[in-house]
Protein backbone atom coordinates (compact mmCIF):
# COMPACT_ATOMS: atom_id res chain seq x y z
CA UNK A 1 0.24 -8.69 8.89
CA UNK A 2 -0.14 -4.70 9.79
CA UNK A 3 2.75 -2.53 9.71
CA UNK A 4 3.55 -0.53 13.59
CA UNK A 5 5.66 1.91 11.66
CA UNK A 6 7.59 2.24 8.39
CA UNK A 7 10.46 0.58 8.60
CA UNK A 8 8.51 -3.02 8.79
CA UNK A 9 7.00 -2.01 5.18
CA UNK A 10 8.52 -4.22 2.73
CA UNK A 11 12.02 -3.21 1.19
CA UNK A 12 10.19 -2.57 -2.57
CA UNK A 13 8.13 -0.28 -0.87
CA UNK A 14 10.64 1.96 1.39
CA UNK A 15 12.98 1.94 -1.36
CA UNK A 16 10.55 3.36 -4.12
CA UNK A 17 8.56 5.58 -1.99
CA UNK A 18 8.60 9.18 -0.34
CA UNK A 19 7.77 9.15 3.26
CA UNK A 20 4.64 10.61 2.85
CA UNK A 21 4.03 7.89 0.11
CA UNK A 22 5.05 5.01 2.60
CA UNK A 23 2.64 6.50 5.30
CA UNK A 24 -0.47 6.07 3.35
CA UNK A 25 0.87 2.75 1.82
CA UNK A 26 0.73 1.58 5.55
CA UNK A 27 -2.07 3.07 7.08
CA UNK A 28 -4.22 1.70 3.56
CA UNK A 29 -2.38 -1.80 4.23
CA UNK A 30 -3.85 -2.03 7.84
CA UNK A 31 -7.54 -0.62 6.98
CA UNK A 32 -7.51 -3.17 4.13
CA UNK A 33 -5.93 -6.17 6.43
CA UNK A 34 -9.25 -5.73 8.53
CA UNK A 35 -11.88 -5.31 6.06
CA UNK A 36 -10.86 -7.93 3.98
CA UNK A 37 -10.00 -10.42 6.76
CA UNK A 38 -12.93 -13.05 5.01
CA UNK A 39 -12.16 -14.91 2.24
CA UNK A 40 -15.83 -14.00 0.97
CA UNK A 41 -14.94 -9.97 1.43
CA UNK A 42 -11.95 -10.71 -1.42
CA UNK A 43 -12.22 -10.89 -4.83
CA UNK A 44 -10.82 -13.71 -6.78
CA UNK A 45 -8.91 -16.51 -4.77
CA UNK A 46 -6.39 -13.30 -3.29
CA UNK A 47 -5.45 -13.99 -0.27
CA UNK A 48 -5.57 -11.02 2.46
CA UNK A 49 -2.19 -9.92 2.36
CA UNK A 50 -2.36 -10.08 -1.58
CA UNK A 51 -5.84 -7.84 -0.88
CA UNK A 52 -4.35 -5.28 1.25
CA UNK A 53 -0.77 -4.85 -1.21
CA UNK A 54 -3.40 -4.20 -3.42
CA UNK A 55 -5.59 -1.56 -1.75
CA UNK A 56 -2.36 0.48 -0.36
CA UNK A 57 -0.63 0.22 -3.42
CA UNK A 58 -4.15 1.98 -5.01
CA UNK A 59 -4.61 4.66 -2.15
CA UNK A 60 -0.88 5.70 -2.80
CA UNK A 61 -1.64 5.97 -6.58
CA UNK A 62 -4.70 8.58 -5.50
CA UNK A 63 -2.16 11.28 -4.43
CA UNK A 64 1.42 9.86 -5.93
CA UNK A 65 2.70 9.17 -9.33
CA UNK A 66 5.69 7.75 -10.74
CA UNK A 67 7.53 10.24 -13.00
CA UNK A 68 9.89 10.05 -15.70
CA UNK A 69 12.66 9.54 -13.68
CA UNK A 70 10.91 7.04 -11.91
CA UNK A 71 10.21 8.10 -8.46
CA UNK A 72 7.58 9.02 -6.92
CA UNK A 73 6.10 12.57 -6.91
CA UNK A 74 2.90 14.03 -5.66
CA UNK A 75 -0.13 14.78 -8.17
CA UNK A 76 -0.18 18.66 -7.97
């Protein structure tokens, strides 16, 4: 289900990720909760919470990555 705010994102996520991070994580989340709300509009038998995990975990990996001390920075 869409997130209102970040503290309903899932503990793996709040705990790993800056608060920039966790802002796209959730706005990507809710975008991808409504375009993929078919099952035809998924790929594979994912269901739409699987899909949209999926799609914010990608959008955050378009401006974050993890480093070698295994948080998150921001690609400079």
């Amino acid at each position: 289900m869409p997130y209102k705010n970040r503290n309903e994102l899932p503990e793996s996520v709040q705990h790993v990720l800056p608060a920039h991070a966790q802002d796209i994580y959730k706005e990507a989340f809710n975008s991808a909760w409504e375009q993929y709300r078919h099952k035809e509009d998924r790929r594979d038998d994912a269901t739409r919470e699987e899909t949209a995990h999926r799609v914010a975990w990608a959008a955050v990996k378009n401006d974050y990555q993890k480093g070698e001390d295994d948080k998150w920075h921001r690609k400079k």
